[in-house]
C-alpha atoms as a PDB file:
ATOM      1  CA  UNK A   1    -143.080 -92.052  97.650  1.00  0.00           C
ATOM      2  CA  UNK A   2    -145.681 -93.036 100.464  1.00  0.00           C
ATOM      3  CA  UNK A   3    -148.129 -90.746 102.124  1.00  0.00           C
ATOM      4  CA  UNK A   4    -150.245 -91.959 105.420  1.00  0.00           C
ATOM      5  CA  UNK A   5    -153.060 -89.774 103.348  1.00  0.00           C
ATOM      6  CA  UNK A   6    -153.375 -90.930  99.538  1.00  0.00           C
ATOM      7  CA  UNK A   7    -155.636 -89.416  97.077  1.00  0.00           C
ATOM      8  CA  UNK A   8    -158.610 -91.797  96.763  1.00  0.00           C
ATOM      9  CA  UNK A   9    -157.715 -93.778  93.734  1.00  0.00           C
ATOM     10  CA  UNK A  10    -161.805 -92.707  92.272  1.00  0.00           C
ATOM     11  CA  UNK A  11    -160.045 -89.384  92.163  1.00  0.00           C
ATOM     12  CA  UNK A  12    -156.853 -89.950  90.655  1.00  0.00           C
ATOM     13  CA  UNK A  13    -156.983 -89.222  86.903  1.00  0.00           C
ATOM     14  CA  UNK A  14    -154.314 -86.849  84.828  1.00  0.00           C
ATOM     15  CA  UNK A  15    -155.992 -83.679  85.314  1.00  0.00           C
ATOM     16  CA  UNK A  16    -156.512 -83.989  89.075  1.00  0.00           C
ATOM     17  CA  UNK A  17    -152.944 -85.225  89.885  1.00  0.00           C
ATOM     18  CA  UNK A  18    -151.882 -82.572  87.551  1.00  0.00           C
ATOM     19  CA  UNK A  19    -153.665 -79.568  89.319  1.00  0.00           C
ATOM     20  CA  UNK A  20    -152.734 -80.523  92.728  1.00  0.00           C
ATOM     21  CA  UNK A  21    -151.056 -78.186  94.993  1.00  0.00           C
ATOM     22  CA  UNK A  22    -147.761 -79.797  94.819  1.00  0.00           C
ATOM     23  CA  UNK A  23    -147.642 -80.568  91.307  1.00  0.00           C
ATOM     24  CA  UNK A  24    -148.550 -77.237  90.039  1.00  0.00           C
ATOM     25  CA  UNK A  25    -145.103 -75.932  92.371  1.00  0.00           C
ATOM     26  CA  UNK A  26    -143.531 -78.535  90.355  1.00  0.00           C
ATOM     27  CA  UNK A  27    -144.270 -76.745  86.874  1.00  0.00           C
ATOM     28  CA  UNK A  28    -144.011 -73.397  87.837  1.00  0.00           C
ATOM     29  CA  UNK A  29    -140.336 -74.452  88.345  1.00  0.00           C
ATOM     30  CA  UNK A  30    -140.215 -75.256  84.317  1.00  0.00           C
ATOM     31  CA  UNK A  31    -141.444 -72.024  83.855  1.00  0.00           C
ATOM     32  CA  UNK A  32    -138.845 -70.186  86.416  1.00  0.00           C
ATOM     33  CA  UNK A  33    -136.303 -71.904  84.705  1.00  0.00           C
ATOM     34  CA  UNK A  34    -136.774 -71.357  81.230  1.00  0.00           C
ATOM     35  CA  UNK A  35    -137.600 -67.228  82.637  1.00  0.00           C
ATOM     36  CA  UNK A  36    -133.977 -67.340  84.408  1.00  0.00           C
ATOM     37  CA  UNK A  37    -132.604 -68.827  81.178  1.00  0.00           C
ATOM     38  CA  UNK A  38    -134.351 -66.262  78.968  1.00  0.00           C
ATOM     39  CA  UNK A  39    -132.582 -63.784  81.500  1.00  0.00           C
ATOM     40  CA  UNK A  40    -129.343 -65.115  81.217  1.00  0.00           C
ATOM     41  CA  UNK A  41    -129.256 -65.146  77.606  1.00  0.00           C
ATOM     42  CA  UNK A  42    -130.600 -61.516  77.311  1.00  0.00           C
ATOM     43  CA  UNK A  43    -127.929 -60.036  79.600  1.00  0.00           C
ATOM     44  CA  UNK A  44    -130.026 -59.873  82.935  1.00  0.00           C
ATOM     45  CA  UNK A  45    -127.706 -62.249  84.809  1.00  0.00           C
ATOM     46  CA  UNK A  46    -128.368 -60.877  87.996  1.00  0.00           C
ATOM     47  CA  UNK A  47    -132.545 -61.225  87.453  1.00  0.00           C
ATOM     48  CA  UNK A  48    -131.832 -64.420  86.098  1.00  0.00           C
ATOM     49  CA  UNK A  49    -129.889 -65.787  89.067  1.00  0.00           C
ATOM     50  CA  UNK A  50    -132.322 -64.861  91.128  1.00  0.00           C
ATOM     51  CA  UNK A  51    -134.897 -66.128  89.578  1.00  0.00           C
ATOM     52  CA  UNK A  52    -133.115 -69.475  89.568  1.00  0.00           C
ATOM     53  CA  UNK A  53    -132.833 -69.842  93.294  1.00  0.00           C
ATOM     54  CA  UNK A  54    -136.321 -69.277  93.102  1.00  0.00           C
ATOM     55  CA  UNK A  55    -136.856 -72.002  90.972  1.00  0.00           C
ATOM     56  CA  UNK A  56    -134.237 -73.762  93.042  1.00  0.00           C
ATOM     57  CA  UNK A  57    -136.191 -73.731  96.515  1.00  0.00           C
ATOM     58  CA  UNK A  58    -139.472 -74.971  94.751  1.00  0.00           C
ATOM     59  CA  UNK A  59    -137.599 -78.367  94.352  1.00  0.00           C
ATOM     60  CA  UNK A  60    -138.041 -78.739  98.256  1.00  0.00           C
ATOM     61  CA  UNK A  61    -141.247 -76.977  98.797  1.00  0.00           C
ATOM     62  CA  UNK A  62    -143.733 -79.262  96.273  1.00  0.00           C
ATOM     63  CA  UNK A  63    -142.023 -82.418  97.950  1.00  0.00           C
ATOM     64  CA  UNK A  64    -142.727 -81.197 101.502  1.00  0.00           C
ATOM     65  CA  UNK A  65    -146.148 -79.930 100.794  1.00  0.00           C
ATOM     66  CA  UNK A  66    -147.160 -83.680  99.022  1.00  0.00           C
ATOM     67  CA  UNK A  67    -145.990 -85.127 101.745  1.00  0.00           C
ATOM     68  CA  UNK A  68    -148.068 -82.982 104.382  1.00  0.00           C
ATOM     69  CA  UNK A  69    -151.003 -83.192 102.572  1.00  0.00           C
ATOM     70  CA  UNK A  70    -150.804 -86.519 101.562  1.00  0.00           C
ATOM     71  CA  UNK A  71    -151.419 -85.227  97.608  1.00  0.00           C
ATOM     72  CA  UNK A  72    -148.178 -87.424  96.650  1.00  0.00           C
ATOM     73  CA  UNK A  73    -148.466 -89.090  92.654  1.00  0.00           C
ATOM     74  CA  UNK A  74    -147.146 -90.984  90.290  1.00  0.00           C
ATOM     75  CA  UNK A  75    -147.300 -87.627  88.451  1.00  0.00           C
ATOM     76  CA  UNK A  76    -145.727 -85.560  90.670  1.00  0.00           C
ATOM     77  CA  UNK A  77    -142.899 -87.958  90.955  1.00  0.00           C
ATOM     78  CA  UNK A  78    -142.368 -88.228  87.158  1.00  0.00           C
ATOM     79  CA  UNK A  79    -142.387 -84.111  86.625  1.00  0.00           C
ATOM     80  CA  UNK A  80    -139.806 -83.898  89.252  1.00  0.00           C
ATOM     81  CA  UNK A  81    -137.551 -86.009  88.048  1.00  0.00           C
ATOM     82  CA  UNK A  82    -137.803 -84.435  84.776  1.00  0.00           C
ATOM     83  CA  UNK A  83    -137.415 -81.017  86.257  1.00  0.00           C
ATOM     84  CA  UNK A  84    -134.478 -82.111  87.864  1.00  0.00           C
ATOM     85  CA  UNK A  85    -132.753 -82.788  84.690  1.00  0.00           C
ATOM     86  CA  UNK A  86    -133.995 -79.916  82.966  1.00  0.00           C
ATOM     87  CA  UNK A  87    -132.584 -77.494  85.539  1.00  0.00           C
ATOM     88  CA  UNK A  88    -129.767 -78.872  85.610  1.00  0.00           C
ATOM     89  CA  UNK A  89    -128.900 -79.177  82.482  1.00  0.00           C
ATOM     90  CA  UNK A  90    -129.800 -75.770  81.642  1.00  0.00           C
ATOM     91  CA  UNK A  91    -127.162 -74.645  84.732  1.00  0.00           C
ATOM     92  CA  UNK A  92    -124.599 -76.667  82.874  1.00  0.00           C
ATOM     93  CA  UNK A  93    -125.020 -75.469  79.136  1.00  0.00           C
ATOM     94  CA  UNK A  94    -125.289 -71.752  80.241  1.00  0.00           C
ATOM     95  CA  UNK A  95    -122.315 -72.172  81.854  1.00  0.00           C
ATOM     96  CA  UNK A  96    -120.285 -74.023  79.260  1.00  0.00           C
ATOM     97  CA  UNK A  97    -121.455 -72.463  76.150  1.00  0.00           C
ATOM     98  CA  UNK A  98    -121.998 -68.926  77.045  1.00  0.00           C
ATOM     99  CA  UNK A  99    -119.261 -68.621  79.879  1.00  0.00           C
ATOM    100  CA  UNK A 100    -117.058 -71.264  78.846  1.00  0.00           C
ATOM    101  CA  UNK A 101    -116.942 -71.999  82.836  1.00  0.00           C
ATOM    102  CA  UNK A 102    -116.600 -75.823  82.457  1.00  0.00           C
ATOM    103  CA  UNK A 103    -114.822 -77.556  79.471  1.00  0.00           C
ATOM    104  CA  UNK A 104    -117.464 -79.128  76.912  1.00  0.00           C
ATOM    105  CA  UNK A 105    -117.059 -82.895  77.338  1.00  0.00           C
ATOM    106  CA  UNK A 106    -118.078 -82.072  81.131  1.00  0.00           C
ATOM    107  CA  UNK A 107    -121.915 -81.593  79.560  1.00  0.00           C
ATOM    108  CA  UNK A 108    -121.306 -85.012  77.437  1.00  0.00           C
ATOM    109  CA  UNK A 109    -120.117 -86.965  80.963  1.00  0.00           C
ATOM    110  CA  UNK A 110    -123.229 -85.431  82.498  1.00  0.00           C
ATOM    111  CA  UNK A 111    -125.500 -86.613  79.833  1.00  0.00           C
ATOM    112  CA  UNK A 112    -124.307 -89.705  79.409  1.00  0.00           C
ATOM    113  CA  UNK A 113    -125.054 -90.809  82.737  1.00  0.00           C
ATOM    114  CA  UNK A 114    -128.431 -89.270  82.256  1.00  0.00           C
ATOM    115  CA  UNK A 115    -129.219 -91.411  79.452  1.00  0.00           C
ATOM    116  CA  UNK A 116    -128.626 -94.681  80.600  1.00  0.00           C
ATOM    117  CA  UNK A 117    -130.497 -94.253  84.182  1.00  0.00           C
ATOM    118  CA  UNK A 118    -133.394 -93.215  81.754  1.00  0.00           C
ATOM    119  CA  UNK A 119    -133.608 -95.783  79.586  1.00  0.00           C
ATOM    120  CA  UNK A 120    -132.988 -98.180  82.655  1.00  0.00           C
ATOM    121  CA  UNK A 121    -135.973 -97.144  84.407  1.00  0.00           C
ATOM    122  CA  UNK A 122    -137.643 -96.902  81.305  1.00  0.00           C
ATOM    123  CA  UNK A 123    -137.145-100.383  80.535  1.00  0.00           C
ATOM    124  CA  UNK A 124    -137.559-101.759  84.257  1.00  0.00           C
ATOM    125  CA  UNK A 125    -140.842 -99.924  84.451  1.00  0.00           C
ATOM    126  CA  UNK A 126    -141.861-101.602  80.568  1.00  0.00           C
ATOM    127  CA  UNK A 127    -141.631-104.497  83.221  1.00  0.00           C
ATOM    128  CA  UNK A 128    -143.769-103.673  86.200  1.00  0.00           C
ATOM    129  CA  UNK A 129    -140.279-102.828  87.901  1.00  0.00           C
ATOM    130  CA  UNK A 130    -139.986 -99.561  90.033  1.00  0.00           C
ATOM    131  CA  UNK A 131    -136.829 -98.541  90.640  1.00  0.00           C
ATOM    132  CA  UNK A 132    -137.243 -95.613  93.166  1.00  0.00           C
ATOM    133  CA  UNK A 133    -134.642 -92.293  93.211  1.00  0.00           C
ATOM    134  CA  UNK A 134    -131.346 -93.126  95.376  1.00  0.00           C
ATOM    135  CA  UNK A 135    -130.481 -90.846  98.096  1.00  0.00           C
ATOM    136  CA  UNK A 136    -126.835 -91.121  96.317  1.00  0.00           C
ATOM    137  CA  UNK A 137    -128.957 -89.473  93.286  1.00  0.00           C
ATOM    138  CA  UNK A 138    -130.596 -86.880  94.958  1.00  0.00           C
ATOM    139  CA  UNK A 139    -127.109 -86.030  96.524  1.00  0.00           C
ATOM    140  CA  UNK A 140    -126.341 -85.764  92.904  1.00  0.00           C
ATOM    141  CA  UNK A 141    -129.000 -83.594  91.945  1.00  0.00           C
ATOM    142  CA  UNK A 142    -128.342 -81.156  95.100  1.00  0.00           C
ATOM    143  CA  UNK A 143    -124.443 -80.694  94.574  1.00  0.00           C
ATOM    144  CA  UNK A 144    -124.994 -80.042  90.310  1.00  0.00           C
ATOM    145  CA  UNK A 145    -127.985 -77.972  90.877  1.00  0.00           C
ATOM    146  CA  UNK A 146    -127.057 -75.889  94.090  1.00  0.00           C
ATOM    147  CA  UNK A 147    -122.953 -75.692  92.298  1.00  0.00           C
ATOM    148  CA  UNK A 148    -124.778 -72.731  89.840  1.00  0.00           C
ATOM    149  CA  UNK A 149    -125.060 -70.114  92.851  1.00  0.00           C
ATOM    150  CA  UNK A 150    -121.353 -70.017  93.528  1.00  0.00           C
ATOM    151  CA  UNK A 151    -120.736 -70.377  89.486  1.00  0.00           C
ATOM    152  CA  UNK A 152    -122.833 -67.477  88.484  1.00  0.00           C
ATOM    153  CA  UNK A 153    -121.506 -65.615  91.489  1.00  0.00           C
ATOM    154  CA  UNK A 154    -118.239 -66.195  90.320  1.00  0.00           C
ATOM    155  CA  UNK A 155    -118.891 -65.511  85.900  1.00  0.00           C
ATOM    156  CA  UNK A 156    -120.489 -61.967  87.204  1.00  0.00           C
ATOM    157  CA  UNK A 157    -117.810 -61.448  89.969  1.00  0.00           C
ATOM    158  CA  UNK A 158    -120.150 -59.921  92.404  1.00  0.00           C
ATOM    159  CA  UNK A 159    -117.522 -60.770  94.548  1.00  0.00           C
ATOM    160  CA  UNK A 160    -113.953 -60.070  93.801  1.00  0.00           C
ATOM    161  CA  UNK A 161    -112.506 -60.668  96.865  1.00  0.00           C
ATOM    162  CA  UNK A 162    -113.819 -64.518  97.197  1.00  0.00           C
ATOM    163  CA  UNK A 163    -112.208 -64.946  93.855  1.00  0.00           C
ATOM    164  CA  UNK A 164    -111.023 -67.448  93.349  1.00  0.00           C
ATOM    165  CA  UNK A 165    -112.592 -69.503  95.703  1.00  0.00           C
ATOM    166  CA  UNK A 166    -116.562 -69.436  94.279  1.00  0.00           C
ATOM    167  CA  UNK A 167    -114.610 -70.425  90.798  1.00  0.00           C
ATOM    168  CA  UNK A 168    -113.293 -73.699  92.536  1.00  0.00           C
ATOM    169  CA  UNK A 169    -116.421 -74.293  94.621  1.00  0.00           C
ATOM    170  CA  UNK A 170    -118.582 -74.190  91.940  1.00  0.00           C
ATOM    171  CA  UNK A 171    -116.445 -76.345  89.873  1.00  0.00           C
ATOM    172  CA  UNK A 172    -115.870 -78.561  92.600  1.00  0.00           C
ATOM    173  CA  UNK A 173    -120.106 -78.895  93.458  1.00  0.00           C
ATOM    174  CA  UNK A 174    -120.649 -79.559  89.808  1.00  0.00           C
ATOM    175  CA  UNK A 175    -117.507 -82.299  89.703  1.00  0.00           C
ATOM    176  CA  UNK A 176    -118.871 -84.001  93.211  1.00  0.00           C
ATOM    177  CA  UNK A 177    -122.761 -84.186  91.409  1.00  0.00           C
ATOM    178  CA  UNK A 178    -121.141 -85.943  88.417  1.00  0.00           C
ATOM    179  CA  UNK A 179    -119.066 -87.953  90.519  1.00  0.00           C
ATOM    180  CA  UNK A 180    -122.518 -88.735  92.821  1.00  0.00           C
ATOM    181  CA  UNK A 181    -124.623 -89.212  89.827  1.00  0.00           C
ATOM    182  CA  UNK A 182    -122.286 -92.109  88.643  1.00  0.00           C
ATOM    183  CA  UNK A 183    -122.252 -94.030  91.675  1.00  0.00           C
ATOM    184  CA  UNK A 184    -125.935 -93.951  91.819  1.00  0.00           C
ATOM    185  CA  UNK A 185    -125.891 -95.062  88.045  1.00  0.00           C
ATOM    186  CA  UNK A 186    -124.014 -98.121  88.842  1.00  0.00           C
ATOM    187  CA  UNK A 187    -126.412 -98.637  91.665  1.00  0.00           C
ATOM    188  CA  UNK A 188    -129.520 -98.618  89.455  1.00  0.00           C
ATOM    189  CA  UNK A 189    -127.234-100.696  86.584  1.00  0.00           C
ATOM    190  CA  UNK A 190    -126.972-103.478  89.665  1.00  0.00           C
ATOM    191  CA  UNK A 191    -130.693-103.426  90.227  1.00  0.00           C
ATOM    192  CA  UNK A 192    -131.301-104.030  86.565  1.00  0.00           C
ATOM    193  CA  UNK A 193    -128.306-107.406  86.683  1.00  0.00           C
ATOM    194  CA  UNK A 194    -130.221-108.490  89.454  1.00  0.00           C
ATOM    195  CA  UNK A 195    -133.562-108.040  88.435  1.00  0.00           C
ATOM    196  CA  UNK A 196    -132.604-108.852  84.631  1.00  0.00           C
ATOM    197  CA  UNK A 197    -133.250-112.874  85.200  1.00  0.00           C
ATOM    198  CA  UNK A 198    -136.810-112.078  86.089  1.00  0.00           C
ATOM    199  CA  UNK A 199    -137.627-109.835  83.314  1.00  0.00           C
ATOM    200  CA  UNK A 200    -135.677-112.940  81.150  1.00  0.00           C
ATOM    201  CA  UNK A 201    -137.597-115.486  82.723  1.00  0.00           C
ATOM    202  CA  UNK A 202    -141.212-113.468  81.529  1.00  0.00           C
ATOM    203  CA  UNK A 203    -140.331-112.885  78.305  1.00  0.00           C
ATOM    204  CA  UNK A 204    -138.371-115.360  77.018  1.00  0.00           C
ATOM    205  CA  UNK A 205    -135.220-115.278  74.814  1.00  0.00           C
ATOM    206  CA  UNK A 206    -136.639-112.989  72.178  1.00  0.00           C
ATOM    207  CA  UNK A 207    -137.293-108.942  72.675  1.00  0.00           C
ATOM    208  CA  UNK A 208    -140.541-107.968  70.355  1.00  0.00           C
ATOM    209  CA  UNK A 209    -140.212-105.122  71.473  1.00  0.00           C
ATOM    210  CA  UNK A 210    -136.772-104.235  70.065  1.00  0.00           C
ATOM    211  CA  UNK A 211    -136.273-101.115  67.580  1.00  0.00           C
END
């Protein structure tokens, strides 16, 4: 991300990117997270959901406030991401293994995808190569984290009556987010083909780096 007022780089060290205004948003939505979770798995569903869409909002409200105060890092963009996953993954394993909502293998398919944009920005970035979020990805992110409200409306049937359509729209968020988050994991898998000749062409034929 860009910001027309960066932190002066004398300033920018771990503890001050970490303790910006933004950031700090960024973990408290760990922390509302893992509360709504504890919630969930204590039998305060309600709380829990609650606390969630909480957690849920801060993913908009730390990006907006970096960007208005020009407090935008490195940091800030590598908690989010994690968040992202963390949340979401969370959504998806309460719902599968406590609720049996979703069939199992739909957590696998989610991970999966996971895993290999991970370890493809992990290995462009080994490189000096940024690959930057997709708006295909954060479409992704929206539909699989925002697909928990009419899930968890539907496993507590607050309400009967929309039965079952909150059943079928949160499948059909969650199924859309998958379905996002693997075109925008072919999109970054095309960015590493066509930056792959580059990394190649530094390095040689041989990977020291290989475990």
């Amino acid at each position: 991300m860009s910001s027309p007022h960066p932190l002066p780089a004398a300033r920018r060290t771990f503890v001050s990117d970490l303790t910006t205004a933004p950031n700090l948003i960024t973990l408290s939505r760990i922390a509302l997270v893992l509360v709504a979770a504890g919630m969930f798995f204590v039998g305060l569903e309600r709380a829990g959901m609650m606390v969630a869409v909480v957690g849920g909002l801060t993913d908009y409200l730390d990006g907006w406030l970096a960007r208005r105060t020009g407090q935008v890092t490195r940091l800030g963009e590598l908690l989010d991401q994690f968040c992202d996953i963390f949340f979401e993954s969370l959504v998806l394993y309460l719902a599968i293994a406590r609720y049996q909502f979703l069939p199992p293998w739909v957590l696998t398919i989610y991970l999966g995808r996971e895993f290999w944009v991970t370890t493809v920005r992990r290995f462009m970035a080994s490189y000096q190569l940024n690959v930057p979020s997709s708006f295909v990805g954060k479409l992704k992110t929206n539909f699989v984290m925002w697909g928990f409200l009419p899930t968890y409306l539907s496993i507590e049937r607050l309400i009967p009556s929309a039965e079952p359509t909150l059943r079928y729209l949160g499948q059909g968020a969650i199924a859309t987010g998958i379905l996002l988050g693997y075109v925008s994991a072919w999109d970054y898998t095309r960015r590493l083909v066509d930056s792959y000749h580059l990394i190649a062409a530094r390095t040689g034929p041989a990977d020291a780096g290989r475990s």
